[in-house]
Protein backbone atom coordinates (compact mmCIF):
# COMPACT_ATOMS: atom_id res chain seq x y z
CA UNK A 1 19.50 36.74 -14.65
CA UNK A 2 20.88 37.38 -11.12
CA UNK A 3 18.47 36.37 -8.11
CA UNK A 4 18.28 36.88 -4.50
CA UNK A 5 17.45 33.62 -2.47
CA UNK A 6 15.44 34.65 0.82
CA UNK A 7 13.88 34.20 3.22
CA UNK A 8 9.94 36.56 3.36
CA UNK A 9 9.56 39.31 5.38
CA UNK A 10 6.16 39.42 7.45
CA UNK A 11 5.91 42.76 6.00
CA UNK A 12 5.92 41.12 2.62
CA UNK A 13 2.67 39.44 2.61
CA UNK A 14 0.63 41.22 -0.06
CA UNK A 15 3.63 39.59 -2.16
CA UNK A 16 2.96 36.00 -0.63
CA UNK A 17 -0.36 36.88 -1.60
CA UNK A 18 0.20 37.52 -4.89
CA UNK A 19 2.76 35.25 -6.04
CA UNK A 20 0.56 32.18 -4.88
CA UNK A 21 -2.15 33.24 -6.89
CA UNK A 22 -0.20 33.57 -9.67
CA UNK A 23 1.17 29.76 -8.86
CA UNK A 24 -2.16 29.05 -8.55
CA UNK A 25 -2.87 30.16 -12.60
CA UNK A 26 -0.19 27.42 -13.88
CA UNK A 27 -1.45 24.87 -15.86
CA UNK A 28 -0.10 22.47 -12.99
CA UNK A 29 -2.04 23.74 -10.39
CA UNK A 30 -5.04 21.47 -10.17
CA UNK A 31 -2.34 18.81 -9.18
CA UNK A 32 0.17 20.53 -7.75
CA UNK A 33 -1.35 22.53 -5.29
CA UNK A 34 -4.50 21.63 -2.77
CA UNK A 35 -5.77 24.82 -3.05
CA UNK A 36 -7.64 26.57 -6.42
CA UNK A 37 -7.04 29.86 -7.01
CA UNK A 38 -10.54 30.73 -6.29
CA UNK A 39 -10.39 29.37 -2.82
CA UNK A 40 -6.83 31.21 -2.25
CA UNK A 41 -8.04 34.76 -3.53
CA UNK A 42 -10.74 34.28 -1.24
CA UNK A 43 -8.63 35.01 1.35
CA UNK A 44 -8.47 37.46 4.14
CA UNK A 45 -5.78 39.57 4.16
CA UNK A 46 -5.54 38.16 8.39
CA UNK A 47 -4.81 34.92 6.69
CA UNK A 48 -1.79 36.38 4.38
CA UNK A 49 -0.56 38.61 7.10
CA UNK A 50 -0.29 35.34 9.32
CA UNK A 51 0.96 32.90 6.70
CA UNK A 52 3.60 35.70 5.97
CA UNK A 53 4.73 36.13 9.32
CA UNK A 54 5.02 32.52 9.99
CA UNK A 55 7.26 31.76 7.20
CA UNK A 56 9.88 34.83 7.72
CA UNK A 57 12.48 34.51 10.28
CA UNK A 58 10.52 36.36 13.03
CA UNK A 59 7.92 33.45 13.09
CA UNK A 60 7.75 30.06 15.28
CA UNK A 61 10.90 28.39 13.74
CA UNK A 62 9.00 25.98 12.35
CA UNK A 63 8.12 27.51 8.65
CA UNK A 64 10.62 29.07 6.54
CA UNK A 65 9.28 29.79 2.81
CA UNK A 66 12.00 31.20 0.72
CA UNK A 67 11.89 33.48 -2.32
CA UNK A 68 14.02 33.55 -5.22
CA UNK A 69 14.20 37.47 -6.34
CA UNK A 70 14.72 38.84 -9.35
CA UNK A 71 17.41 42.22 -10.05
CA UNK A 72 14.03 44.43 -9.95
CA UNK A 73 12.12 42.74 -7.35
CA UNK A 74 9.80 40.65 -9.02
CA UNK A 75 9.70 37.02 -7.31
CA UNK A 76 10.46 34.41 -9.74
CA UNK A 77 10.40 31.18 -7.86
CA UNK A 78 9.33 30.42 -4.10
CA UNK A 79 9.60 27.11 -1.70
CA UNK A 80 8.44 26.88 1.38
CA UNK A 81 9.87 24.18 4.40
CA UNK A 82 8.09 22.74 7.02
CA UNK A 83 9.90 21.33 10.34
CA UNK A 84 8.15 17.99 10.94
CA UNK A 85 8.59 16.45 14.37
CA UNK A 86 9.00 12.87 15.03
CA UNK A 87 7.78 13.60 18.04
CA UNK A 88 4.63 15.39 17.26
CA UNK A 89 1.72 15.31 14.63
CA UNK A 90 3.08 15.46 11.15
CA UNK A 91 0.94 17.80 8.87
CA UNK A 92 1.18 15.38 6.01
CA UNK A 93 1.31 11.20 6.29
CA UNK A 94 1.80 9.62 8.95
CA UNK A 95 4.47 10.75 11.80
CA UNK A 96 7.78 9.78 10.59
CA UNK A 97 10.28 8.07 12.44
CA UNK A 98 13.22 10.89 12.38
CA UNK A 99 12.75 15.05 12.34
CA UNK A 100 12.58 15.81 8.94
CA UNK A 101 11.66 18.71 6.65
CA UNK A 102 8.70 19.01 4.41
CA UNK A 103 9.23 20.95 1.30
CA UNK A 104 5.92 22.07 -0.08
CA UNK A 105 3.95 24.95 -2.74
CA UNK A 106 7.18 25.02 -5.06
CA UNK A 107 6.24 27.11 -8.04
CA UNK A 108 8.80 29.03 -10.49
CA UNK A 109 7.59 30.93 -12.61
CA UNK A 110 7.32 29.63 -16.37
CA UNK A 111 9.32 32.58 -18.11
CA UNK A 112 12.01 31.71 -15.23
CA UNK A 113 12.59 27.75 -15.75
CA UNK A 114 15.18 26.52 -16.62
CA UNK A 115 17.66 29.02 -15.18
CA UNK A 116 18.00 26.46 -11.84
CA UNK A 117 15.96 28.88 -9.91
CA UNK A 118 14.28 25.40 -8.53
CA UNK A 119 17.72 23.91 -7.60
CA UNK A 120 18.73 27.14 -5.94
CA UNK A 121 15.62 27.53 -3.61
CA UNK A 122 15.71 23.66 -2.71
CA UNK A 123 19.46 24.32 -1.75
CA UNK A 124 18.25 27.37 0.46
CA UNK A 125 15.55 25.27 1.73
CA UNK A 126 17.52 21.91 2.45
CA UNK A 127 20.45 24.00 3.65
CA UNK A 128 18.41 25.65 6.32
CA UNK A 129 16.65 22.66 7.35
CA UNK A 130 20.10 20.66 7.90
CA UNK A 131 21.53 24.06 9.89
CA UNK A 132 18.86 23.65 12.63
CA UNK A 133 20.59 22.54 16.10
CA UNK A 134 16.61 21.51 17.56
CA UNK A 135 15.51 19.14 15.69
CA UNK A 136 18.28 17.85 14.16
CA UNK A 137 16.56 17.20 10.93
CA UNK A 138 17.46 13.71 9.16
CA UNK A 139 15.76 13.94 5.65
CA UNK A 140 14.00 16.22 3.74
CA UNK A 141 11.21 15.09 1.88
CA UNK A 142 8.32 16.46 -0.38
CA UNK A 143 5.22 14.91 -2.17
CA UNK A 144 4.52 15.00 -5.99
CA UNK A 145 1.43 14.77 -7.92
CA UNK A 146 1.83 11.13 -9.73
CA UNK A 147 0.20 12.76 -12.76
CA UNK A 148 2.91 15.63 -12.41
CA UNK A 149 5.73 14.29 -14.18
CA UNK A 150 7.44 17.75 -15.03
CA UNK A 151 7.76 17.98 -11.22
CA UNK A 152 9.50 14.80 -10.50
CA UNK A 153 11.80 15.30 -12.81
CA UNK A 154 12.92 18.33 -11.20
CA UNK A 155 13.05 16.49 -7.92
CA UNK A 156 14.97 13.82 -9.57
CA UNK A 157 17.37 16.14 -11.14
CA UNK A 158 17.94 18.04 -7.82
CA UNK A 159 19.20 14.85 -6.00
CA UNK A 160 15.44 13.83 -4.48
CA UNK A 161 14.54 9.99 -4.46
CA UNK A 162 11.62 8.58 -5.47
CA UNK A 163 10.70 6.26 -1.68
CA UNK A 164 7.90 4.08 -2.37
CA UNK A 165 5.65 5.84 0.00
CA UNK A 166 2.30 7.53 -1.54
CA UNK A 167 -0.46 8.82 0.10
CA UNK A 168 -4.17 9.54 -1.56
CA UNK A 169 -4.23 13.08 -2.74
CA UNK A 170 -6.97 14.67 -0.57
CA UNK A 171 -10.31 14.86 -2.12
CA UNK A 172 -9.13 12.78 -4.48
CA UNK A 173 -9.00 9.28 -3.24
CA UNK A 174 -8.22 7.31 -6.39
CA UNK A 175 -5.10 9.65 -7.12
CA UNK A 176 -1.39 9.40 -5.72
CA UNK A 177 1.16 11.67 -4.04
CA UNK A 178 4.29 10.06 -4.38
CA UNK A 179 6.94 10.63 -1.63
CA UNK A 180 10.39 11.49 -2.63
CA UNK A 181 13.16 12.26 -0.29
CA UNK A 182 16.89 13.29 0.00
CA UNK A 183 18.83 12.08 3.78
CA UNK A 184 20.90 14.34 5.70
CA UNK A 185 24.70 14.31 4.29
CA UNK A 186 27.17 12.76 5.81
CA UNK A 187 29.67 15.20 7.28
C-alpha cells in the first residue's frame, strides 16, 4: 500500500484526536504512552485544536508530528518530533549538551506493520530535524519502555542506538525508559 508522509494540518485535529485514541487502545499502550486512553478522550477539543496546530507547519517551529497516510485517507502510522534546546529546559531528562530532537507517541497501526511505515515516518522525522538551520540539531533521540521490547527492536532496526541513559518512567519509579539515539550524519 502507497502512503503519504506529512506533516498535520491544524485543521486536522479531530484526526489527531482520533488516531491517538486509537494508539491509545494498543496492547502497548500502558508502556508506551504516559497517557491512558481515558485521560486522552477526556480531552477538550481546545486541547486538540492546540496540540494540532502546534505540530503542523503553521505552529512555533518547535513540534512537527508527521502522519503516514493511507491511498483513502485513513492514517496508518504517526511520529511526532520535538526540538530540544541545549540551551533551554528539555521536556524530558535532563538538558542535553547539543540541540537535539526528541521523537515521541510513535504508533502504527497493527494491520499496517510491517510495511516500514515506522522507518518511513522516522526518516520524515529525522530528515526534518537535521534540515533545521536554528538549532542545528546534533542527534535525535527517543525513549523506550524497557518492558517494550517490540519497540526497540524497531528502533534498532531503523539505525537508533541503545545509549546507556534511562530515566524512571513517571509514576512509575521502579520502571525504566531507556534512551536510544542516532547522531547527525556526516556530510
Amino acid at each position: 500500500m502507497e502512503h503519504v508522509i506529512r506533516f498535520v494540518r491544524a485543521d486536522e485535529w479531530p484526526l489527531v484526536k482520533d488516531f491517538r485514541l486509537a494508539a491509545l487502545q494498543d496492547p502497548a499502550a500502558p508502556v508506551a504512552f504516559l497517557e491512558t486512553h481515558a485521560q486522552a478522550a477526556g480531552r477538550s477539543d481546545e486541547f486538540w485544536q492546540d496540540r494540532a496546530l502546534g505540530a503542523s507547519e503553521a505552529g512555533s517551529g518547535e513540534v512537527r508530528q508527521f502522519v503516514a497516510v493511507a491511498p483513502d485517507g485513513r492514517w496508518d502510522g504517526s511520529v511526532t518530533v520535538l526540538i530540544e534546546r541545549s540551551d533551554a529546559e528539555v521536556r524530558f531528562g535532563e538538558t542535553p549538551d547539543v540541540h537535539q530532537a526528541h521523537v515521541v507517541a510513535v504508533f502504527v497501526r497493527p494491520e499496517a506493520r510491517g510495511e516500514g511505515l515506522a522507518e518511513a515516518l522516522f526518516r520524515a522525522g529525522t530528515d526534518w530535524a537535521w534540515s533545521l538551520g536554528e538549532p542545528r540539531i546534533e542527534r535525535v533521540r527517543l525513549y523506550v519502555h524497557e518492558s517494550n521490547a517490540r519497540a526497540a527492536a524497531v528502533y534498532r532496526r531503523i539505525g537508533f542506538v541503545a545509549t546507556g541513559q534511562s530515566v524512571p518512567v513517571p509514576g512509575d519509579p521502579s520502571a525504566r525508559e531507556l534512551e536510544y539515539a542516532v547522531e547527525r550524519p556526516a556530510v
